[in-house]
Structures are given as C-alpha cells and as structure tokens.
PDB file of N, CA and C in Angstrom:
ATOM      1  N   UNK A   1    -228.804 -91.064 155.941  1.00  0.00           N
ATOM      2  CA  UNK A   1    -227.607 -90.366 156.408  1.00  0.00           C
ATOM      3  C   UNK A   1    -226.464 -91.352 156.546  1.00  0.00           C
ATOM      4  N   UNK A   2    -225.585 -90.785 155.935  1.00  0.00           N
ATOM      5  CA  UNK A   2    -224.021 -91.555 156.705  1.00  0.00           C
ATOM      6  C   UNK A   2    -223.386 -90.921 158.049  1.00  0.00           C
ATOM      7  N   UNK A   3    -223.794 -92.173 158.962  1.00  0.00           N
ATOM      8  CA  UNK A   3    -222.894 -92.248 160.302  1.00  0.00           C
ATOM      9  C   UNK A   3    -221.332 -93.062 160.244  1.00  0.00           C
ATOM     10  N   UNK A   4    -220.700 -93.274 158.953  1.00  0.00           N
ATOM     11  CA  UNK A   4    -219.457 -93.550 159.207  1.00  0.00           C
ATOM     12  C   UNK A   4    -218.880 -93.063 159.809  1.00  0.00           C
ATOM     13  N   UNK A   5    -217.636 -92.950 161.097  1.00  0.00           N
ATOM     14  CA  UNK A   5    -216.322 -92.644 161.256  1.00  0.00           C
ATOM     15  C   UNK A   5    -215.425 -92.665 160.544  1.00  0.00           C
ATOM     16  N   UNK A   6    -214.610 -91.951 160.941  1.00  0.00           N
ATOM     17  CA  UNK A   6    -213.271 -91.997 159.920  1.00  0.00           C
ATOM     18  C   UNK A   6    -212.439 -93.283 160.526  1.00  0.00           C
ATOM     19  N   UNK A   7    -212.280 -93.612 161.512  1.00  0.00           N
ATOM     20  CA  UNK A   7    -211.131 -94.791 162.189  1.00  0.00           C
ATOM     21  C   UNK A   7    -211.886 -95.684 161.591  1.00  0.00           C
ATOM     22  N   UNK A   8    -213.344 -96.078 161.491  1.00  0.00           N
ATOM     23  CA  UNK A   8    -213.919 -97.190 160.820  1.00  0.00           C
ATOM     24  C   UNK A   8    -213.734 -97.543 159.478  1.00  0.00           C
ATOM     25  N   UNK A   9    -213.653 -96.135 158.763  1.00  0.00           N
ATOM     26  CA  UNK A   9    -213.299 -95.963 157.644  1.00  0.00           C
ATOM     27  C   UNK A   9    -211.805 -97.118 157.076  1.00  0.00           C
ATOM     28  N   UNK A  10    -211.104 -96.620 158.171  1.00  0.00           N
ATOM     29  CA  UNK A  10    -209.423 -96.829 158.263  1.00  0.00           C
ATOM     30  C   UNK A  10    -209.257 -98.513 158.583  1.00  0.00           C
ATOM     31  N   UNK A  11    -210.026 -98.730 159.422  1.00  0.00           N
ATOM     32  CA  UNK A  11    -210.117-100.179 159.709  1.00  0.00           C
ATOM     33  C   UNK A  11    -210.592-100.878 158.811  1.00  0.00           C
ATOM     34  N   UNK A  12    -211.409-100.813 158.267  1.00  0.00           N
ATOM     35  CA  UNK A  12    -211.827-101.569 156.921  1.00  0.00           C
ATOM     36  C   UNK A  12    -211.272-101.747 155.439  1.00  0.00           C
ATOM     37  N   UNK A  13    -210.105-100.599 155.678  1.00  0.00           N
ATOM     38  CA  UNK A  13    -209.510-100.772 154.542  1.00  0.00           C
ATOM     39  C   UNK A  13    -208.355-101.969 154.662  1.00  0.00           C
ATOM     40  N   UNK A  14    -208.153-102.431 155.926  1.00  0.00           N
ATOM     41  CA  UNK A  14    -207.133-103.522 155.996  1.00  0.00           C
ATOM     42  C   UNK A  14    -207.959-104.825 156.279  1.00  0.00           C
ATOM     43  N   UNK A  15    -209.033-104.686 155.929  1.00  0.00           N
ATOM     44  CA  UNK A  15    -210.045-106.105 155.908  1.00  0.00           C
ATOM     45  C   UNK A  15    -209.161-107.394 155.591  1.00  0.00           C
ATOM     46  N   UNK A  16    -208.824-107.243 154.902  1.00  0.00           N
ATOM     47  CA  UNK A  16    -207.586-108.421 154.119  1.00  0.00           C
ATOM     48  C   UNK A  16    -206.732-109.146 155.261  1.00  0.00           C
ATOM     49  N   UNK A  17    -206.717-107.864 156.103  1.00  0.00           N
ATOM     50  CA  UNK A  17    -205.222-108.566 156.816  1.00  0.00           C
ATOM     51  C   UNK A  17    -205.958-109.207 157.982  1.00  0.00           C
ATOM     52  N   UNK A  18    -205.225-111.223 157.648  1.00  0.00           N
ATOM     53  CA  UNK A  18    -205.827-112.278 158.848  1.00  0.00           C
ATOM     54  C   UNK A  18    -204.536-113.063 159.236  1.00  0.00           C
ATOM     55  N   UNK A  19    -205.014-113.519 160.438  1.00  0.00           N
ATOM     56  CA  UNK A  19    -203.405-114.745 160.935  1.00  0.00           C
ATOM     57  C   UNK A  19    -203.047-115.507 159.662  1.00  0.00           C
ATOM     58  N   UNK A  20    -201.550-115.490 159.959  1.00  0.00           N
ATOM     59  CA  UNK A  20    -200.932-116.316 158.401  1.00  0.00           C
ATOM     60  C   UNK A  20    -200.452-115.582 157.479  1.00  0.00           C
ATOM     61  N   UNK A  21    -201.071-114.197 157.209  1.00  0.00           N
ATOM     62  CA  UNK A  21    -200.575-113.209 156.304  1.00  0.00           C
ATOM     63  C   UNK A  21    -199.042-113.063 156.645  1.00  0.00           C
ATOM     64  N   UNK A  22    -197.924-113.087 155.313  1.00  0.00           N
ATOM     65  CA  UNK A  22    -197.031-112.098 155.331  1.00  0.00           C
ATOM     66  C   UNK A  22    -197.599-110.896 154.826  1.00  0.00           C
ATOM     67  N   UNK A  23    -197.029-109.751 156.110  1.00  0.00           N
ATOM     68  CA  UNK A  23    -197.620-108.517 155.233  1.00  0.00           C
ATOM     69  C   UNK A  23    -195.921-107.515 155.777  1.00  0.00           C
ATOM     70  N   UNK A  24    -196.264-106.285 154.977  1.00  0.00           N
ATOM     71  CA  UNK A  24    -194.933-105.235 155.097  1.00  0.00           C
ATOM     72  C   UNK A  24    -195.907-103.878 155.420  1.00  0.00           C
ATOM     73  N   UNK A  25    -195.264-103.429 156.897  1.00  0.00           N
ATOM     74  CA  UNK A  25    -196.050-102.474 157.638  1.00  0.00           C
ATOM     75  C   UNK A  25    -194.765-101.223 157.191  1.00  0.00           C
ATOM     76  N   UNK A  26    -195.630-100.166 156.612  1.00  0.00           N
ATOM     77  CA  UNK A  26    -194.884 -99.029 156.189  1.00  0.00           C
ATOM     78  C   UNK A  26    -195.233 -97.606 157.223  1.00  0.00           C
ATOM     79  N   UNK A  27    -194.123 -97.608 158.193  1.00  0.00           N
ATOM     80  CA  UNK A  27    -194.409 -97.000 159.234  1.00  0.00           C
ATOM     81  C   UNK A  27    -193.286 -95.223 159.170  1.00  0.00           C
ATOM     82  N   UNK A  28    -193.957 -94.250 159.110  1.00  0.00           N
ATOM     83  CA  UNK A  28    -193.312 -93.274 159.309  1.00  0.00           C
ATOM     84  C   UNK A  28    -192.708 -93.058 160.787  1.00  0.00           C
ATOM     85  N   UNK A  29    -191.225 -92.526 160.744  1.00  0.00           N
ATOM     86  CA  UNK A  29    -190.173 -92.819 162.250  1.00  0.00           C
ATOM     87  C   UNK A  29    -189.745 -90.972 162.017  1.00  0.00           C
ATOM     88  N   UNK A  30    -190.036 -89.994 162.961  1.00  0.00           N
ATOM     89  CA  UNK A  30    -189.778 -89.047 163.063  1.00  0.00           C
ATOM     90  C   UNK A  30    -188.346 -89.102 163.958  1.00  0.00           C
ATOM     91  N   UNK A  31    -186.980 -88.538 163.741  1.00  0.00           N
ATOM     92  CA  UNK A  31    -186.049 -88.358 164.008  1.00  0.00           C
ATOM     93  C   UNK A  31    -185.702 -86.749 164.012  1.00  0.00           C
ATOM     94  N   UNK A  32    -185.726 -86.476 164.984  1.00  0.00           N
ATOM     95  CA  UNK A  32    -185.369 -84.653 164.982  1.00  0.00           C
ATOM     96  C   UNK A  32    -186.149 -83.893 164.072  1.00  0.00           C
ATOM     97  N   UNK A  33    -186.090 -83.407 162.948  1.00  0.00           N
ATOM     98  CA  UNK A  33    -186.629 -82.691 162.180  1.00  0.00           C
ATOM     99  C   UNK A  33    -186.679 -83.505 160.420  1.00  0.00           C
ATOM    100  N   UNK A  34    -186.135 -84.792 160.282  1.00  0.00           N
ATOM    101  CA  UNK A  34    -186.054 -85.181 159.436  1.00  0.00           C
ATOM    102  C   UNK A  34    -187.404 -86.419 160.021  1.00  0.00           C
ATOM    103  N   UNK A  35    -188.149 -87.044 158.727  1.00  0.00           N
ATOM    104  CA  UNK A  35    -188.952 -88.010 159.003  1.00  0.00           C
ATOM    105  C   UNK A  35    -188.482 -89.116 157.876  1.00  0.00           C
ATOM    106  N   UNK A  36    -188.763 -90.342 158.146  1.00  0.00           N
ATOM    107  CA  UNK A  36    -188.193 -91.644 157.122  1.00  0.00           C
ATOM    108  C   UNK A  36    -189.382 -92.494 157.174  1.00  0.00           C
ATOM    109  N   UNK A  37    -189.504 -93.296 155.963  1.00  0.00           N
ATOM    110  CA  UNK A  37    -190.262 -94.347 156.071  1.00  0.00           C
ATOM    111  C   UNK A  37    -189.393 -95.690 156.566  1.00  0.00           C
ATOM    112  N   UNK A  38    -189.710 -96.657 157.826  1.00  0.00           N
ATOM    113  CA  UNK A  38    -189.674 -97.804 158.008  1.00  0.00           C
ATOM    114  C   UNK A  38    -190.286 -98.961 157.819  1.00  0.00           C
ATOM    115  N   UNK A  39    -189.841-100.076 157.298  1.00  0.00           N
ATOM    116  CA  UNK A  39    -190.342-101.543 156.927  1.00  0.00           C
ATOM    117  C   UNK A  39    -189.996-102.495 157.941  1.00  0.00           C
ATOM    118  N   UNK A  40    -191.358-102.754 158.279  1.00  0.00           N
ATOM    119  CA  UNK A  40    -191.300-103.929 158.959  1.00  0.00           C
ATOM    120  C   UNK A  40    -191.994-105.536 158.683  1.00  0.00           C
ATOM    121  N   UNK A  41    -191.507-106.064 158.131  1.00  0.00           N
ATOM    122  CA  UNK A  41    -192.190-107.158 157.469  1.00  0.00           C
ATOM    123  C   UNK A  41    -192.137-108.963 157.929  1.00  0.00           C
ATOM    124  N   UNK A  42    -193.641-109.225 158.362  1.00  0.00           N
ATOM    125  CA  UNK A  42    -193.130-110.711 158.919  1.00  0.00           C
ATOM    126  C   UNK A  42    -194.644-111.312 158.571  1.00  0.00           C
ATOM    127  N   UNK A  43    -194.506-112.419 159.927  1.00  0.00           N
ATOM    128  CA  UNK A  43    -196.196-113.202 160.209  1.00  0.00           C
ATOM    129  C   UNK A  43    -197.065-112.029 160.873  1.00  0.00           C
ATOM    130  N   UNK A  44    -198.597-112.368 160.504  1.00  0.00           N
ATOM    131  CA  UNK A  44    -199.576-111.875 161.123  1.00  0.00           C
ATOM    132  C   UNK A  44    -200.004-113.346 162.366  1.00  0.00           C
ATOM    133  N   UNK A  45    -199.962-112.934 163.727  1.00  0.00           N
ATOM    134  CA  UNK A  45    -200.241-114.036 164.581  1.00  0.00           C
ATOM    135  C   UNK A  45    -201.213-113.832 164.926  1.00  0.00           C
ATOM    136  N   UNK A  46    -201.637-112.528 164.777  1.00  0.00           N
ATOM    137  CA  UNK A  46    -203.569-112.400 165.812  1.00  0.00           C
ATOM    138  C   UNK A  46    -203.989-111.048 165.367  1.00  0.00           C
ATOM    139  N   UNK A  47    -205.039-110.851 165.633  1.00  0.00           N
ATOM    140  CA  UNK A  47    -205.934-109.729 165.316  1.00  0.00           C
ATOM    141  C   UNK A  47    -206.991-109.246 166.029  1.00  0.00           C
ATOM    142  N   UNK A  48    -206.227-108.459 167.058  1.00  0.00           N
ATOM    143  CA  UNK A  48    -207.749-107.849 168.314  1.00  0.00           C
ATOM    144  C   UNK A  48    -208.118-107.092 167.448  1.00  0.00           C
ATOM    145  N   UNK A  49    -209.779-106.616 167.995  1.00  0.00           N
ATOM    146  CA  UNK A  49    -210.557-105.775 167.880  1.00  0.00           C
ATOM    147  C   UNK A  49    -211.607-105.817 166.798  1.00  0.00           C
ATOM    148  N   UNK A  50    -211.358-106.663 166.431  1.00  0.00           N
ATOM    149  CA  UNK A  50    -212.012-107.191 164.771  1.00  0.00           C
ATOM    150  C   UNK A  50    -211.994-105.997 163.968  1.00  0.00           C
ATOM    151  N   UNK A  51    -213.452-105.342 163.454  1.00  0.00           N
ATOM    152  CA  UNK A  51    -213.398-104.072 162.901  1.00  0.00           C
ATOM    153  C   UNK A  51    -213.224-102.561 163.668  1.00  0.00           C
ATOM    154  N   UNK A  52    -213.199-102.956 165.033  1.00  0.00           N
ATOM    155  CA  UNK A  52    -213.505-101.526 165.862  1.00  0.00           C
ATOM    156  C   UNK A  52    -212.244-100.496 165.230  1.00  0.00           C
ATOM    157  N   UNK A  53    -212.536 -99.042 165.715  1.00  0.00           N
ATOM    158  CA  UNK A  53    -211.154 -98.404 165.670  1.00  0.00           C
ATOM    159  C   UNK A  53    -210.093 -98.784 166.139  1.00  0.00           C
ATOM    160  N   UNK A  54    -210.528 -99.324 167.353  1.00  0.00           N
ATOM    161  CA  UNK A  54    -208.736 -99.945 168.223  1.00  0.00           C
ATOM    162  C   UNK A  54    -208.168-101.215 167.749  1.00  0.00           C
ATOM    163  N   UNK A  55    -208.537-101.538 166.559  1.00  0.00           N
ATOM    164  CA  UNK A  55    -208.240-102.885 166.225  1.00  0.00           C
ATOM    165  C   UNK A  55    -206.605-102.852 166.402  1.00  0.00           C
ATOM    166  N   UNK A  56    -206.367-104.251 166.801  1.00  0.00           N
ATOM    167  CA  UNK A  56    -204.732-104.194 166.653  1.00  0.00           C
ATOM    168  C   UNK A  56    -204.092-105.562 165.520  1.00  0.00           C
ATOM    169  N   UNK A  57    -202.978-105.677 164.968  1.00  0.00           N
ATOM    170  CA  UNK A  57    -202.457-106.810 164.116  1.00  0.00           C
ATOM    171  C   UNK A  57    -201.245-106.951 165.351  1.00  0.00           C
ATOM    172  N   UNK A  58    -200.646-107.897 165.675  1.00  0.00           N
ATOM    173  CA  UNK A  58    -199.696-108.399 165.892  1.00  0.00           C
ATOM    174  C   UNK A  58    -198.524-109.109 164.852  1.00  0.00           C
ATOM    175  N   UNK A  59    -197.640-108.594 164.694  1.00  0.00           N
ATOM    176  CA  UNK A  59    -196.614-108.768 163.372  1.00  0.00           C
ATOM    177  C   UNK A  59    -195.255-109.468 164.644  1.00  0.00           C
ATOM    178  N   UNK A  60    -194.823-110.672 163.599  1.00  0.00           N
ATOM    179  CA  UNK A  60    -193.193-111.306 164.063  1.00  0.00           C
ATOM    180  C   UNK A  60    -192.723-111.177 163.083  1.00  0.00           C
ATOM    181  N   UNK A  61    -191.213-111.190 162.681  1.00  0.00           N
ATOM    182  CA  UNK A  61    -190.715-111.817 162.454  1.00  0.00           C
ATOM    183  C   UNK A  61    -188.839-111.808 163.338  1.00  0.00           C
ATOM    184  N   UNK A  62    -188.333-112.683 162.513  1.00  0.00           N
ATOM    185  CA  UNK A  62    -186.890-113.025 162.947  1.00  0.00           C
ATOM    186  C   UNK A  62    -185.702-112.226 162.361  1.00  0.00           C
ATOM    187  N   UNK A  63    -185.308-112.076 163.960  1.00  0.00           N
ATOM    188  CA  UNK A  63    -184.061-110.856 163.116  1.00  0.00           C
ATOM    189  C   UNK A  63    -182.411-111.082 163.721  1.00  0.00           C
ATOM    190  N   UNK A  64    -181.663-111.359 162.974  1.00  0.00           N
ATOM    191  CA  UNK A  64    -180.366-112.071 163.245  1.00  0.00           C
ATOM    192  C   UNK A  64    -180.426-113.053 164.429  1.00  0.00           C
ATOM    193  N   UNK A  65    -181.143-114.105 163.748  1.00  0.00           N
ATOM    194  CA  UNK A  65    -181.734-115.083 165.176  1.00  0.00           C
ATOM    195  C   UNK A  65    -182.894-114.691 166.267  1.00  0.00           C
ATOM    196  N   UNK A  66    -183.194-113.676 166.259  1.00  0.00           N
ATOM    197  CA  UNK A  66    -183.913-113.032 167.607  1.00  0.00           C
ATOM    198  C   UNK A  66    -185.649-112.932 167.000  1.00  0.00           C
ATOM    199  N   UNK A  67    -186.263-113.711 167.699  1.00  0.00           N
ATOM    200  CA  UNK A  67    -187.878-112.948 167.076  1.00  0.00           C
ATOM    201  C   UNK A  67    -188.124-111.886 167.761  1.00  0.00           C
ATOM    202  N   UNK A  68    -188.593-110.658 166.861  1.00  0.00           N
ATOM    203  CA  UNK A  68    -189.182-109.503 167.203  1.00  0.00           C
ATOM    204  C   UNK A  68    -190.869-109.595 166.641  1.00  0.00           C
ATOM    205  N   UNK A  69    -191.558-108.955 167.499  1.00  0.00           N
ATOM    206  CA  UNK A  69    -192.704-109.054 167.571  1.00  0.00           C
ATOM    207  C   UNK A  69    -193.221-107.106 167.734  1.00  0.00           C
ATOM    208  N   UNK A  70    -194.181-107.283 167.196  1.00  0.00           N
ATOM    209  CA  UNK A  70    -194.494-105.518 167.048  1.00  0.00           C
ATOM    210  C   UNK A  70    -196.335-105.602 167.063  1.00  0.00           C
ATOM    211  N   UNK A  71    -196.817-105.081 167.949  1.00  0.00           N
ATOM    212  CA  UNK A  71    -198.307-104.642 167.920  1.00  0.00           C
ATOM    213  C   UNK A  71    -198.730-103.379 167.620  1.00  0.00           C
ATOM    214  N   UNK A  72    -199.556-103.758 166.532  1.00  0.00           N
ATOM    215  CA  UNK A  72    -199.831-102.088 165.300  1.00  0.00           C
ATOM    216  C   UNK A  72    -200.919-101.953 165.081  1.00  0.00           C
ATOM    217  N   UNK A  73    -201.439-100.944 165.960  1.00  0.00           N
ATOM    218  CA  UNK A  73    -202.772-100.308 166.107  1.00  0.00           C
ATOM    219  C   UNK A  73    -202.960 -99.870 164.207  1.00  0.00           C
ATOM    220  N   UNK A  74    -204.226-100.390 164.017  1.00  0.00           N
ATOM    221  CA  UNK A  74    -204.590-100.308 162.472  1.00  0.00           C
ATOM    222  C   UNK A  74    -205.355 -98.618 162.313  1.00  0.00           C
ATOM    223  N   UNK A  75    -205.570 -98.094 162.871  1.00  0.00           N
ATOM    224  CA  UNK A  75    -205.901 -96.419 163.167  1.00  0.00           C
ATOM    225  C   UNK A  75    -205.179 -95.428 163.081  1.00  0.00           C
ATOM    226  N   UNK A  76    -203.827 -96.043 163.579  1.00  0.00           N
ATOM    227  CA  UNK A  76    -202.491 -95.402 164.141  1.00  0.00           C
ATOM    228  C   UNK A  76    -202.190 -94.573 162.390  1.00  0.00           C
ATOM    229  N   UNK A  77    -202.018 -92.974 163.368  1.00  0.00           N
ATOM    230  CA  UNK A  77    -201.820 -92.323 161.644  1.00  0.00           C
ATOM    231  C   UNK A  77    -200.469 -92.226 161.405  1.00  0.00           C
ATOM    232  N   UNK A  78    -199.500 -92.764 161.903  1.00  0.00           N
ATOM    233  CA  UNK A  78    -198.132 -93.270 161.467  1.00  0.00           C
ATOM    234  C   UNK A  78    -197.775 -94.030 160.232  1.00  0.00           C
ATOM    235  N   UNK A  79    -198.672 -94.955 160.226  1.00  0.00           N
ATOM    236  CA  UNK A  79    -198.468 -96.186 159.606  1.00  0.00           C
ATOM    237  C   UNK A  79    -199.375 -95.343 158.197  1.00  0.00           C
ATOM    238  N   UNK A  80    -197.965 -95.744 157.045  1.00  0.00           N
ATOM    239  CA  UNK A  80    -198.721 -95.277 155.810  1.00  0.00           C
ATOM    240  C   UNK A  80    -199.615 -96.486 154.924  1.00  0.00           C
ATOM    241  N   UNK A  81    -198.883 -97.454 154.746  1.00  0.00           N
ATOM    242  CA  UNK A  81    -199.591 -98.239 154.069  1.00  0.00           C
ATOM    243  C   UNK A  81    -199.170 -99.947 154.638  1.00  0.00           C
ATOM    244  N   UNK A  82    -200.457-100.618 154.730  1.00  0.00           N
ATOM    245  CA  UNK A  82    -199.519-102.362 154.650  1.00  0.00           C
ATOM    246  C   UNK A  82    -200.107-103.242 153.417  1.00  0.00           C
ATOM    247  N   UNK A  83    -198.643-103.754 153.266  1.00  0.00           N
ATOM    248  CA  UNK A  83    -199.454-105.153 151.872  1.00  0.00           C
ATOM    249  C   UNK A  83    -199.270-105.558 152.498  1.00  0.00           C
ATOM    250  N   UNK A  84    -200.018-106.655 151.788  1.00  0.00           N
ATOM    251  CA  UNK A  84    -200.634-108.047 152.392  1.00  0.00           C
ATOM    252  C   UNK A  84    -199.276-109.161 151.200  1.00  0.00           C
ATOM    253  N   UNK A  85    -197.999-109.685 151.699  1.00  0.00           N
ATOM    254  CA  UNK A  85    -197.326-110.382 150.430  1.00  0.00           C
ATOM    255  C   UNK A  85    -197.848-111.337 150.139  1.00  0.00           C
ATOM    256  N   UNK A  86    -198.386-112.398 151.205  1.00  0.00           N
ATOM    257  CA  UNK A  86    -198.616-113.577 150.601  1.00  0.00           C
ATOM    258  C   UNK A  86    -199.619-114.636 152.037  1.00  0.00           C
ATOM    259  N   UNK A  87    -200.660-114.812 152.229  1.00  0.00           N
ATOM    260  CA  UNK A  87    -201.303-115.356 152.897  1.00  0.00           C
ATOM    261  C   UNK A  87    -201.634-117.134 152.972  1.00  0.00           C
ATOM    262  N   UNK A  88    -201.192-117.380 154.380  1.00  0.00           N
ATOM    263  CA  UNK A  88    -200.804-118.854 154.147  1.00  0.00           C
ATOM    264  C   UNK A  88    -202.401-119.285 154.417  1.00  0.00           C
ATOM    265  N   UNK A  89    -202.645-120.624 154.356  1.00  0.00           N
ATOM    266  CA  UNK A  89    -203.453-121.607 154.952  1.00  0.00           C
ATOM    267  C   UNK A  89    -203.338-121.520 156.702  1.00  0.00           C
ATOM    268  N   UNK A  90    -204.556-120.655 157.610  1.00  0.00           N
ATOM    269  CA  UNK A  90    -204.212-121.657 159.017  1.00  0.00           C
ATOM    270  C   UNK A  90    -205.407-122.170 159.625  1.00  0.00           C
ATOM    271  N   UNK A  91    -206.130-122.911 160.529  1.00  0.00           N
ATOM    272  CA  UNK A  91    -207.209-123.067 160.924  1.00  0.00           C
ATOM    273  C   UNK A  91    -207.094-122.537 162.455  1.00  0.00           C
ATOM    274  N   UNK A  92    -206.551-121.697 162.851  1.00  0.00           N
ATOM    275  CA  UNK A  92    -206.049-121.120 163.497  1.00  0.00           C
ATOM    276  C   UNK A  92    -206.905-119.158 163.943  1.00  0.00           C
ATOM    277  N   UNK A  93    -207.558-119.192 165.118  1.00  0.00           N
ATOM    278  CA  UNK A  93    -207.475-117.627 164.465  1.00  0.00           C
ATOM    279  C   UNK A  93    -205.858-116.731 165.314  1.00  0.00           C
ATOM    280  N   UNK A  94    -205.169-117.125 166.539  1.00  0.00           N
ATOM    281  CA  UNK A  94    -204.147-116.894 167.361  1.00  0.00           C
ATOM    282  C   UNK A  94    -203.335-118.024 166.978  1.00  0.00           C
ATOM    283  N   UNK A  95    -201.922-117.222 166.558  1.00  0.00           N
ATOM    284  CA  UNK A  95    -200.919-118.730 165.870  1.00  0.00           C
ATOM    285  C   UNK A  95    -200.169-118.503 166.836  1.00  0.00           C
ATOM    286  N   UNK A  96    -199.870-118.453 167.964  1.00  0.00           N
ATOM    287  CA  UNK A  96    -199.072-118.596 169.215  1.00  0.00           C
ATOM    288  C   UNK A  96    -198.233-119.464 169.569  1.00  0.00           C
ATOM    289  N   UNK A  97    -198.589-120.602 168.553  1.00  0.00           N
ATOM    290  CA  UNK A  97    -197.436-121.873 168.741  1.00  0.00           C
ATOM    291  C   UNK A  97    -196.329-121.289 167.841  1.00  0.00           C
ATOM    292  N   UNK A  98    -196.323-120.867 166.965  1.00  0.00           N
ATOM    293  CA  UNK A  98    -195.105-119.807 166.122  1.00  0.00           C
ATOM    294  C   UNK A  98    -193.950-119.620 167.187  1.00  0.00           C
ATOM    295  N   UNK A  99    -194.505-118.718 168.234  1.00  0.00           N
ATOM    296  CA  UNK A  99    -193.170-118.015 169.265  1.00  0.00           C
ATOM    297  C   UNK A  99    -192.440-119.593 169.049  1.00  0.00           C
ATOM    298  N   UNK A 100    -193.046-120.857 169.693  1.00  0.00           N
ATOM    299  CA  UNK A 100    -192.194-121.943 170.258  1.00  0.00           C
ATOM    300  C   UNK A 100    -191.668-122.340 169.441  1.00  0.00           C
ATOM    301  N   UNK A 101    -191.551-121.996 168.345  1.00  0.00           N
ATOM    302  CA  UNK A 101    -190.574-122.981 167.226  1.00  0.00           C
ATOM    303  C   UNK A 101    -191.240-124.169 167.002  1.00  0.00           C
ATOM    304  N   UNK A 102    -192.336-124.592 167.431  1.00  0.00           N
ATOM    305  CA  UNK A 102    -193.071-126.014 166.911  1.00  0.00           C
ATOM    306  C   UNK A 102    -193.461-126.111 165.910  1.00  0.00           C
ATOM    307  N   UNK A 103    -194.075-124.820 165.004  1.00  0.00           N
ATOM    308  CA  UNK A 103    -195.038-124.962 163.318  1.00  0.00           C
ATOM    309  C   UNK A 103    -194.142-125.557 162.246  1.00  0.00           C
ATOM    310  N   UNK A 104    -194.427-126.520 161.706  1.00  0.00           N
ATOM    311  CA  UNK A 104    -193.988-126.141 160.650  1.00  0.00           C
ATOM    312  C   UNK A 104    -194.107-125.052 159.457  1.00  0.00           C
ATOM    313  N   UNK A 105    -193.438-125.065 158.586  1.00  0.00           N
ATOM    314  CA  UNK A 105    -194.050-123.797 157.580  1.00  0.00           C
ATOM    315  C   UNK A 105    -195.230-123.858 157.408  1.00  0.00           C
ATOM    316  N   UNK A 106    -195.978-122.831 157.340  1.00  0.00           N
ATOM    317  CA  UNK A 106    -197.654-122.529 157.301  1.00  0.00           C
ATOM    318  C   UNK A 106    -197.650-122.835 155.548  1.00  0.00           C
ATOM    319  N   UNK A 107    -198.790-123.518 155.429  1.00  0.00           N
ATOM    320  CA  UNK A 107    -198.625-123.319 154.067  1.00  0.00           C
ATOM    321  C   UNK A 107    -199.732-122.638 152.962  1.00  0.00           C
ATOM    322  N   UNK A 108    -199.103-122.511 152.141  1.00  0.00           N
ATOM    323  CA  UNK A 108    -199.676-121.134 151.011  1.00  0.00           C
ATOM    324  C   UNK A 108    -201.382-121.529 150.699  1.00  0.00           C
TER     325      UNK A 108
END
C-alpha cells in the first residue's frame, strides 16, 4: 500500500532547495478580486523541518539597500513554483553570518 501524503508529496519536490541556493519563489498575491503572480528572489540561509510538511526555506535578499528576509512554508498552496538559479559552495547548514555583512561572496 501507499501511505504517502500529499504535503510530503509537496515537500519532496523541492529536495534541491539547500543554504547557498539562489532560488525565485513564485508566489500568488490575491488583491480584491483580481490575483497576480509575485517574485521574490534571493539567498537560501536555512531550512527547518527537513522533509516534514511544515518544512520552512528562509529567503534574503537586498532591496534598495535594505535586506528583506521572507520565511516560506514549502506546503503553503500559494506558492506556485521555485527555481533553484544557481547554488553556491557552503559548509554551512544556517548562513546567519550573511545578515552581518561579514561573507564574502559564497562561491559557485
């Protein structure tokens, strides 16, 4: 028998995504009666939950000087799709020194 879940299902399809990833989170934004797709695209700094349903990604990046930071439940049926652009080198699994401005560029 298959005992899959469906959220397990959902979680595993973003297996890919680890600290270091640039990735672009494609998030549906309901506004009154009209709905839009939004892009949000930066660093991956951490990754609760490993495979569970509640897994979460933590996404930065910098926006007219300002870091914004966004935590995105990987279950969440908002979110239509994320790539993965380009995944650096870290030995790292929490890149938390990022916020301080200390890293240098992570590299590819």
């Amino acid at each position: 028998m298959n005992d899959t879940k469906t959220s397990e299902i959902t979680t595993d399809k973003y297996a890919a995504i680890k600290p270091g990833a640039t990735v672009r989170v494609y998030q549906k934004i309901q506004e009154g009666e009209k709905t839009r797709t939004q892009m949000f695209e930066g660093l991956v700094l951490s990754r609760h939950g490993g495979r569970e349903p509640g897994a979460t990604i933590t996404v930065r990046k910098i926006s007219e000087g300002v870091g914004v930071e966004k935590i995105f439940p990987l279950a969440m049926p908002s979110i239509e799709k994320i790539d993965v652009v380009k995944q650096a080198k870290v030995r790292r699994a929490k890149l938390y020194f990022v916020r301080d401005g200390k890293a240098k560029d992570l590299k590819d």
